[in-house]
Protein backbone atom coordinates (compact mmCIF):
# COMPACT_ATOMS: atom_id res chain seq x y z
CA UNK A 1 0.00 0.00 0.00
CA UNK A 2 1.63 3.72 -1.13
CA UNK A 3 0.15 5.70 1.48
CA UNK A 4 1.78 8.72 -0.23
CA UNK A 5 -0.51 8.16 -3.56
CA UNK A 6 -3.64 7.43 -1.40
CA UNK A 7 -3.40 10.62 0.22
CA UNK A 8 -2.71 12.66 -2.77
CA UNK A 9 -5.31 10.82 -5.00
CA UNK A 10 -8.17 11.49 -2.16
CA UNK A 11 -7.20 14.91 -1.53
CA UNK A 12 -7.46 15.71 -4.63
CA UNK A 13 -11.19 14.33 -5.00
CA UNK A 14 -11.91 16.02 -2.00
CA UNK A 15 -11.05 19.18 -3.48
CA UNK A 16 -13.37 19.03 -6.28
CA UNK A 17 -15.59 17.29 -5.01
CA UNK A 18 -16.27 20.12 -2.22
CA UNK A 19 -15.97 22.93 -4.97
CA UNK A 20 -18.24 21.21 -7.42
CA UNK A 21 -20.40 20.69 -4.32
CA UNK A 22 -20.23 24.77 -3.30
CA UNK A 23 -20.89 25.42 -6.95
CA UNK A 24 -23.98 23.51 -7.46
CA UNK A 25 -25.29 24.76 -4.08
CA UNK A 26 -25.22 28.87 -5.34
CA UNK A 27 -26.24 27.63 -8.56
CA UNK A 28 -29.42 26.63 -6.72
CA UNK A 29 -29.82 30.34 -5.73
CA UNK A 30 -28.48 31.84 -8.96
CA UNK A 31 -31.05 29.69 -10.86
CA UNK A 32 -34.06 30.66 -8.29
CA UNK A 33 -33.13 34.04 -8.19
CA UNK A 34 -33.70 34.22 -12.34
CA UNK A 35 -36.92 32.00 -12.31
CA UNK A 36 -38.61 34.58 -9.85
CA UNK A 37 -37.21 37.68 -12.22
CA UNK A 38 -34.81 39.28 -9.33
CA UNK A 39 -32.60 42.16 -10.89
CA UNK A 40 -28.62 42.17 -11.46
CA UNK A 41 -28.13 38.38 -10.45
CA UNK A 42 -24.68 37.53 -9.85
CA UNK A 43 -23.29 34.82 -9.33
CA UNK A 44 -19.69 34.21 -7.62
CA UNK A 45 -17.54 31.20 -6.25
CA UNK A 46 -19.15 30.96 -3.13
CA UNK A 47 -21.94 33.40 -2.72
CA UNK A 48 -25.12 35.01 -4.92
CA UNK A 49 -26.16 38.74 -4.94
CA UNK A 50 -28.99 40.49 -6.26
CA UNK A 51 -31.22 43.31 -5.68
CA UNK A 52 -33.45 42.41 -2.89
CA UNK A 53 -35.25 45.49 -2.16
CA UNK A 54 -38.33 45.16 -4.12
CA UNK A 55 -38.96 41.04 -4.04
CA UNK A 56 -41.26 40.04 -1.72
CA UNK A 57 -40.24 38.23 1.55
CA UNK A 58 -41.56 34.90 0.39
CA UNK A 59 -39.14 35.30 -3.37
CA UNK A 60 -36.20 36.32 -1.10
CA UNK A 61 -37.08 32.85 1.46
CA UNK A 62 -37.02 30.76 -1.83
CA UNK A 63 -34.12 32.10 -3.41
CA UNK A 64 -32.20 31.43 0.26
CA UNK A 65 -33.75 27.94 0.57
CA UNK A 66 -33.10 26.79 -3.29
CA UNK A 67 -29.19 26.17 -1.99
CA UNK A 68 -29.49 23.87 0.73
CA UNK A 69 -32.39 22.29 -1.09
CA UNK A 70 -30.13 21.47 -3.75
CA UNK A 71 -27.43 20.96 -1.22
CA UNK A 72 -29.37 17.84 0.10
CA UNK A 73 -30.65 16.99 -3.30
CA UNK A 74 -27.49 16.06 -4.42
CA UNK A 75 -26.06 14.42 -1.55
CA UNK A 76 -29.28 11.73 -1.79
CA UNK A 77 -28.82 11.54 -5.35
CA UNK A 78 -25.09 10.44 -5.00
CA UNK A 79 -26.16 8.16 -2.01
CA UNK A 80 -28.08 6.14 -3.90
CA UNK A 81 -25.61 5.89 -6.53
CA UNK A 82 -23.37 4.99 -4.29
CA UNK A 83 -25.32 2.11 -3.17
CA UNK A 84 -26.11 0.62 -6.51
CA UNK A 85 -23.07 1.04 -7.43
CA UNK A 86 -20.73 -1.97 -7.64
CA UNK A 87 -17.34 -1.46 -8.23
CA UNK A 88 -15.07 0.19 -5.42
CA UNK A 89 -12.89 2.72 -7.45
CA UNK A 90 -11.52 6.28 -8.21
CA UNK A 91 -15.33 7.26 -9.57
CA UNK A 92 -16.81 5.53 -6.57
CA UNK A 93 -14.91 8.05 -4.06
CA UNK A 94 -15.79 10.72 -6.13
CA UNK A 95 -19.34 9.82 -5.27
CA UNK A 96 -18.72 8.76 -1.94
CA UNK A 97 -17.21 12.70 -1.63
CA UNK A 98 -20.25 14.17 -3.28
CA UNK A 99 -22.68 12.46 -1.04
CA UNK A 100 -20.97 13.52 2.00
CA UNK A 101 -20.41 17.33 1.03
CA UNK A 102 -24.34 17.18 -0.30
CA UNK A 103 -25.02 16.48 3.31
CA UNK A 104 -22.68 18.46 5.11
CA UNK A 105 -23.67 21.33 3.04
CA UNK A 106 -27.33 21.27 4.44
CA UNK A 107 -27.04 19.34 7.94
CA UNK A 108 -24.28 22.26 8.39
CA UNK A 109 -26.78 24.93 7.36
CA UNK A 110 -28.92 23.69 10.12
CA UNK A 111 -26.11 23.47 12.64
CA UNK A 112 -24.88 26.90 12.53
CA UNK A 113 -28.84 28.36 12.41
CA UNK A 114 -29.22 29.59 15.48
CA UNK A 115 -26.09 31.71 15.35
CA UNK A 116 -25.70 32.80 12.13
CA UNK A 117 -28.59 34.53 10.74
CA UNK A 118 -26.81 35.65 8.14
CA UNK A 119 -26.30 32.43 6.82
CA UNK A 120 -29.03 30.60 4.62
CA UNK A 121 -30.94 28.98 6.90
CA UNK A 122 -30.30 30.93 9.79
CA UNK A 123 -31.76 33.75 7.64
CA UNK A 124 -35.26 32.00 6.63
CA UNK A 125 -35.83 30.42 10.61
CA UNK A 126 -35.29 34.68 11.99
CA UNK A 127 -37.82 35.70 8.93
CA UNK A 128 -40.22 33.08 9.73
CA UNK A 129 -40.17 33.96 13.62
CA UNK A 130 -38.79 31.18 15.20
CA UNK A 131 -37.96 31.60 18.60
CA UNK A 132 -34.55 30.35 19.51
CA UNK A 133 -34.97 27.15 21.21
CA UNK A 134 -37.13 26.02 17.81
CA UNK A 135 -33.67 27.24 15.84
CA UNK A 136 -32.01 25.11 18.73
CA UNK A 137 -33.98 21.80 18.30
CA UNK A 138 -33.31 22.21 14.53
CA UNK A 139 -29.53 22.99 15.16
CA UNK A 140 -28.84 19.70 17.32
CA UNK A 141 -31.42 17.67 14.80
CA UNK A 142 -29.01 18.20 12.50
CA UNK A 143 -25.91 17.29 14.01
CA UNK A 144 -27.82 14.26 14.68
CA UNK A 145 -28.56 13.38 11.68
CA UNK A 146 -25.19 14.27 10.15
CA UNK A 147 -23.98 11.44 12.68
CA UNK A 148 -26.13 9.13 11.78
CA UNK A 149 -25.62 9.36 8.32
CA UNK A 150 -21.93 9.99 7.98
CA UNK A 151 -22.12 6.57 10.08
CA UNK A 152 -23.61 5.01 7.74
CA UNK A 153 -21.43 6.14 5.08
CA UNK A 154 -18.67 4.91 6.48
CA UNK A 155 -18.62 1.72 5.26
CA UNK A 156 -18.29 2.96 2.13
CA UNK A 157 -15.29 4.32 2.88
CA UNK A 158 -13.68 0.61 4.40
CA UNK A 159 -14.97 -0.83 1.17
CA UNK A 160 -12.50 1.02 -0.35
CA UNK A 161 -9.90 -0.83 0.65
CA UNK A 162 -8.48 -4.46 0.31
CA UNK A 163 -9.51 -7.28 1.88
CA UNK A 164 -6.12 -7.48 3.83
CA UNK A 165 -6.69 -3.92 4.54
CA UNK A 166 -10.40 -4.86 6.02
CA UNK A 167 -9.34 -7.88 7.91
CA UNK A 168 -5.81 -6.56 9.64
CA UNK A 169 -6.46 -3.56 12.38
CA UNK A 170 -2.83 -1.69 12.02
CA UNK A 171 -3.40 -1.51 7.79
CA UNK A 172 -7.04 -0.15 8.27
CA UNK A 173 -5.11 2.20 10.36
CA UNK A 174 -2.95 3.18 8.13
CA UNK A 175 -5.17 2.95 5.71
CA UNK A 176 -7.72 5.21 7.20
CA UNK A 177 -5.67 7.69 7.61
CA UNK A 178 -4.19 8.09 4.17
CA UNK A 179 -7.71 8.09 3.05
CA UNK A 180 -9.29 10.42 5.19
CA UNK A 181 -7.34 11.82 7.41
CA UNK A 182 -4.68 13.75 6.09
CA UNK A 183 -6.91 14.48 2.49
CA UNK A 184 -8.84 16.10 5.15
CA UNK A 185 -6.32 18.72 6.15
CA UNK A 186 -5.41 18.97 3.19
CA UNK A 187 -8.58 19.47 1.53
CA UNK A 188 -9.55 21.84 4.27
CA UNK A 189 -6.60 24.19 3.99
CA UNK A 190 -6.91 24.08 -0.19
CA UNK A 191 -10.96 25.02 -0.23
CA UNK A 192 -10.58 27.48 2.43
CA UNK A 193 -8.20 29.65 0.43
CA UNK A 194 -10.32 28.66 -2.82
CA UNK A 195 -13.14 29.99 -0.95
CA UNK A 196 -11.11 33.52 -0.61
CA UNK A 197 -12.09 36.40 -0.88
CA UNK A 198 -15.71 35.84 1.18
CA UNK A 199 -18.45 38.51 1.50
CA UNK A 200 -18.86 37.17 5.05
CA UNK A 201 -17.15 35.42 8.25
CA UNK A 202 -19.56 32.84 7.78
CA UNK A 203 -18.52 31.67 4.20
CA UNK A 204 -15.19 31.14 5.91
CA UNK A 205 -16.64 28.86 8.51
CA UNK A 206 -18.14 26.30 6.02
CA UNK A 207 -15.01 25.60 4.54
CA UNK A 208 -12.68 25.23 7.50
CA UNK A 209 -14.61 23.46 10.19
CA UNK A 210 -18.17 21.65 8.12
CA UNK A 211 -15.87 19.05 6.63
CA UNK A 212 -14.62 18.35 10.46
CA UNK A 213 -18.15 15.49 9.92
CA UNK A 214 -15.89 13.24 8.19
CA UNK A 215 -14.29 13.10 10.94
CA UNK A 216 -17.18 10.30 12.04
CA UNK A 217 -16.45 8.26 9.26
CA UNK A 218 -12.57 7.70 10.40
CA UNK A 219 -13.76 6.95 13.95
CA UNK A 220 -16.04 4.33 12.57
CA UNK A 221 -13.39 2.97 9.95
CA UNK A 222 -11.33 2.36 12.81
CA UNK A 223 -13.33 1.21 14.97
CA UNK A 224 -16.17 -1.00 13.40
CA UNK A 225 -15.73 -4.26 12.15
CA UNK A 226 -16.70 -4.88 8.43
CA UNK A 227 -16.83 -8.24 6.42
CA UNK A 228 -15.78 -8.69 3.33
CA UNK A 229 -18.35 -9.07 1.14
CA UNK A 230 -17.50 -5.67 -1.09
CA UNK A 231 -14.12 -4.41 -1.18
CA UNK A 232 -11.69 -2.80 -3.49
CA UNK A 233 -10.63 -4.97 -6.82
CA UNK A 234 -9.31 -1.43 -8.19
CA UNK A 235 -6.83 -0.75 -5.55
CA UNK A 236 -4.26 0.25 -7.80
CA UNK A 237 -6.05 2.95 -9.11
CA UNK A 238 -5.93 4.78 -5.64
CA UNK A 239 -2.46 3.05 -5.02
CA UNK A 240 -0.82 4.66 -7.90
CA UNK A 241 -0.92 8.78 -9.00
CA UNK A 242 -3.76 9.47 -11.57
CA UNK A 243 -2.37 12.21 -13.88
CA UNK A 244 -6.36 12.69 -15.24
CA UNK A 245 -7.22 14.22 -11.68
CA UNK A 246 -4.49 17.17 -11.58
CA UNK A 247 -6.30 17.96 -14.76
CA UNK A 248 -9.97 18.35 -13.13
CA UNK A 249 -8.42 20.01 -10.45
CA UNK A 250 -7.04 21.97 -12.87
CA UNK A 251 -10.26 22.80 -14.55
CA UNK A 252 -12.35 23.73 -11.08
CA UNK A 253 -9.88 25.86 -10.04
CA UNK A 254 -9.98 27.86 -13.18
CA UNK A 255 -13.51 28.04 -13.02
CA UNK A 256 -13.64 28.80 -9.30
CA UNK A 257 -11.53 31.87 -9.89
CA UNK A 258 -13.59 33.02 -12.83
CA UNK A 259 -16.67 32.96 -10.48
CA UNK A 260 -14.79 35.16 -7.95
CA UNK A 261 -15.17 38.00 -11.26
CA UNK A 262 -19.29 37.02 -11.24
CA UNK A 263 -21.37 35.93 -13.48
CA UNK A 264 -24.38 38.11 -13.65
CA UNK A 265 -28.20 38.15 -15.45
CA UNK A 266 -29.24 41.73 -15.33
């Protein structure tokens, strides 16, 4: 096992995957905001303006909810794809990655709520009146389910590795963390600065500590025993440097910095 590859090979899914995740999540506003005929629409890397002052409150609650809707849209869409799928490979952690960061990207929403009313969520739950401990019971329903879920998803994660890998505690170890660990500190330090410049603290906050959930999957990975019924026959593509995944990396950084100029519908 090249633990070196594994960790560069993950981190680098976990970079797109989490900026292809941010993307679709303010195209979910962007869209919105043009379907209910909101003025100057822009949309950039992380966030979506337009001119608010004349939509009605129920437009503006819409346009704010479209993201996480879309948010947790696709992170059950890649969960089930994930398990029909039946091969454990490259593509499969690229699903695996979207399915998590679909989740996280709502769940998270919900976590930060009663804190942040700036934030998407936090924003529709103070418009819609709802007193604190509501936005409090929502907040720790979240992190609940984010538990149980990411729990549950992380036996997706085992299955990517070999059946020595499943079956021998100090290379599920090792394993575990070249998969998640360190791609996680990685991946947290590259979309943070990715997510630069930010309109608000709170777009900062996503990126540095949201991803933090996967940390429930590595506890789990370590900790639960799996059989081995469904486990990696591609190793070697995570075992050996893929070339084709600098080159997407390549491509969503490029477009991630384009964003950061806007895209705007007038």
């Amino acid at each position: 096992m090249n633990a070196k590859n594994i960790i560069i090979n993950s981190s680098l899914l976990f970079i797109i995957s989490s900026v292809f995740m941010t993307n679709l999540h303010e195209l979910g506003h962007f869209i919105t905001a043009i379907v209910v005929k909101a003025e100057n629409v822009r949309l950039f890397h992380n966030y979506v303006t337009y001119d608010s002052d004349l939509l009605p409150l129920h437009f503006k609650i819409l346009i704010t909810a479209a993201g996480p809707i879309v948010s947790l849209l696709v992170g059950l869409l890649f969960h089930l794809v994930c398990a029909n799928y039946k091969q454990r490979n490259l593509l499969f952690l690229f699903y695996l990655y979207m399915t998590v960061f679909g989740y996280i990207s709502f769940f998270g929403y919900l976590m930060v709520s009663p804190f942040f009313i700036e934030g998407d969520t936090g924003y529709i739950f103070n418009e819609l009146g709802f007193s604190f401990w509501l936005t409090l019971l929502i907040s720790f329903t979240g992190i609940a389910s984010i538990f149980f879920i990411l729990k549950k998803l992380s036996k997706y994660f085992a299955e990517m590795g070999t059946k020595e890998v499943l079956g021998n505690a100090d290379l599920r170890k090792q394993f575990a963390n070249s998969l998640i660990l360190y791609p996680l500190f990685i991946g947290i330090i590259s979309t943070t600065l990715l997510n630069l410049p930010v309109p608000v603290f709170l777009s900062l906050l996503y990126p540095l500590f949201s991803p933090l959930a996967i940390m429930f999957c590595y506890g789990n990975l370590l900790g639960n025993k799996y059989s081995a019924k469904m486990f990696n026959e591609n190793f070697h593509q995570i075992d050996k440097i893929q070339p084709m995944l600098f080159g997407y990396l390549a491509l969503i950084i490029i477009m991630n910095r384009l964003l950061v100029l806007d895209f705007s519908v007038h």
